[in-house]
Protein backbone atom coordinates (compact mmCIF):
# COMPACT_ATOMS: atom_id res chain seq x y z
CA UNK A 1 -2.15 -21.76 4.59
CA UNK A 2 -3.75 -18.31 3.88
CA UNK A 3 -1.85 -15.02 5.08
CA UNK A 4 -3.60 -12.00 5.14
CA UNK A 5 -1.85 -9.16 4.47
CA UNK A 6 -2.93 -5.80 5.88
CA UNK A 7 -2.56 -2.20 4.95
CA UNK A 8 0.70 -0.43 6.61
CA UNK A 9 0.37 3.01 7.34
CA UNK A 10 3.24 4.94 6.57
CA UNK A 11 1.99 8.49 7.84
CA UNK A 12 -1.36 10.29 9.14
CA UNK A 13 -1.73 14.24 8.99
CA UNK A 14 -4.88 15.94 10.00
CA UNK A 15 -5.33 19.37 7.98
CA UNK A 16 -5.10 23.14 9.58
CA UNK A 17 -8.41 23.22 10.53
CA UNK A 18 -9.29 19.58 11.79
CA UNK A 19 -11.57 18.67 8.73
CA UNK A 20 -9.50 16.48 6.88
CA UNK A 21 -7.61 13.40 7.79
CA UNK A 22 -5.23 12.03 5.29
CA UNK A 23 -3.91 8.15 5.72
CA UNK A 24 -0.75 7.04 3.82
CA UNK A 25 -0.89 3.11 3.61
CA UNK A 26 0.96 0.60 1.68
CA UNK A 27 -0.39 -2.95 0.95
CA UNK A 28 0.22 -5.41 -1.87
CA UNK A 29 -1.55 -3.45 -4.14
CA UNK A 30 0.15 -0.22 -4.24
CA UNK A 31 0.70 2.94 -1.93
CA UNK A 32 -2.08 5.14 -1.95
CA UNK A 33 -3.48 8.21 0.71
CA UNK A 34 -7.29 8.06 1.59
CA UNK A 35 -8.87 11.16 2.98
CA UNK A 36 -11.59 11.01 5.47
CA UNK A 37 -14.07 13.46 6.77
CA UNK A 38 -13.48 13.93 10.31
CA UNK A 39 -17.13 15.78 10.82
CA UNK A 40 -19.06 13.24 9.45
CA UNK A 41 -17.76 10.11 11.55
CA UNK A 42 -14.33 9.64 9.37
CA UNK A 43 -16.32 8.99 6.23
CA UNK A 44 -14.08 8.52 3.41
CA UNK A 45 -13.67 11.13 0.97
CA UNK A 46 -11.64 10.01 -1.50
CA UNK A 47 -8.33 8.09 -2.24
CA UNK A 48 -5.46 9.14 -4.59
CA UNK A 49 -2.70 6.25 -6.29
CA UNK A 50 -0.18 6.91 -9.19
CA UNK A 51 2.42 6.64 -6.24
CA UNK A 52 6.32 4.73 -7.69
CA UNK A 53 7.21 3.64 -3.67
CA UNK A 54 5.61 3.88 -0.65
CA UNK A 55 5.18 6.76 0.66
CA UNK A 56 7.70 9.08 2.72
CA UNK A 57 5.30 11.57 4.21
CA UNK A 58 2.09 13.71 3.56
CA UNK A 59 1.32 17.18 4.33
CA UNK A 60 -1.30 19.48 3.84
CA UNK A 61 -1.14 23.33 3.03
CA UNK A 62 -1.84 25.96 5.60
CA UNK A 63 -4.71 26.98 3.55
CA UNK A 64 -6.25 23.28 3.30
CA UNK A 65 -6.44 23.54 -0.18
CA UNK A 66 -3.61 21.15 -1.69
CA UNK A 67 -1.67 17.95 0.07
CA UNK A 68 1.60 17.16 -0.63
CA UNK A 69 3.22 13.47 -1.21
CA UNK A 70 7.08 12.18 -0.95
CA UNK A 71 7.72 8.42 -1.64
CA UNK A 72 10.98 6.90 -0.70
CA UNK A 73 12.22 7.70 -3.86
CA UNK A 74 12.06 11.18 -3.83
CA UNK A 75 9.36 11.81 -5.55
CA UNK A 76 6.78 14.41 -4.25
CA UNK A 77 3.17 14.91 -5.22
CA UNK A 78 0.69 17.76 -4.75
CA UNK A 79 -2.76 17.04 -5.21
CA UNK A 80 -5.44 19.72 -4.61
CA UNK A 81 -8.01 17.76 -2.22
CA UNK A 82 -11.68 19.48 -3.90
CA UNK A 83 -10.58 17.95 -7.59
């Protein structure tokens, strides 16, 4: 029999000034965060990986310029969104 297996979303911020939505999701391939557009219809922007463990929570800075990343093991990224 064939199982799919879907994408589990671990955590969804929107930025500080409603531009940006970030997804955390886990699937059999590896965590990863997509960010999507929210002005033009959720298009996706981009997606970041090198994650260890699925991830804890994201959060974006005040000034929308960097997000930040904990896995479950501790581990916490910082990506800055434009590179």
């Amino acid at each position: 029999s064939y199982t799919l297996k879907l994408n589990q979303i671990s955590d969804v911020k929107i930025n500080h000034n409603e531009r940006i939505l970030g997804v955390a999701t886990t699937s059999a391939a590896a965590p990863e965060v997509t960010l999507y557009d929210t002005e033009n219809g959720f298009s996706k922007m981009k997606t970041l990986y090198g994650f260890k463990s699925s991830i804890k929570y994201i959060d974006f800075s005040t000034d929308n310029y960097y997000l930040q990343c904990e896995d479950n093991l501790g581990e916490v990224l910082l990506f800055e969104i434009e590179t």
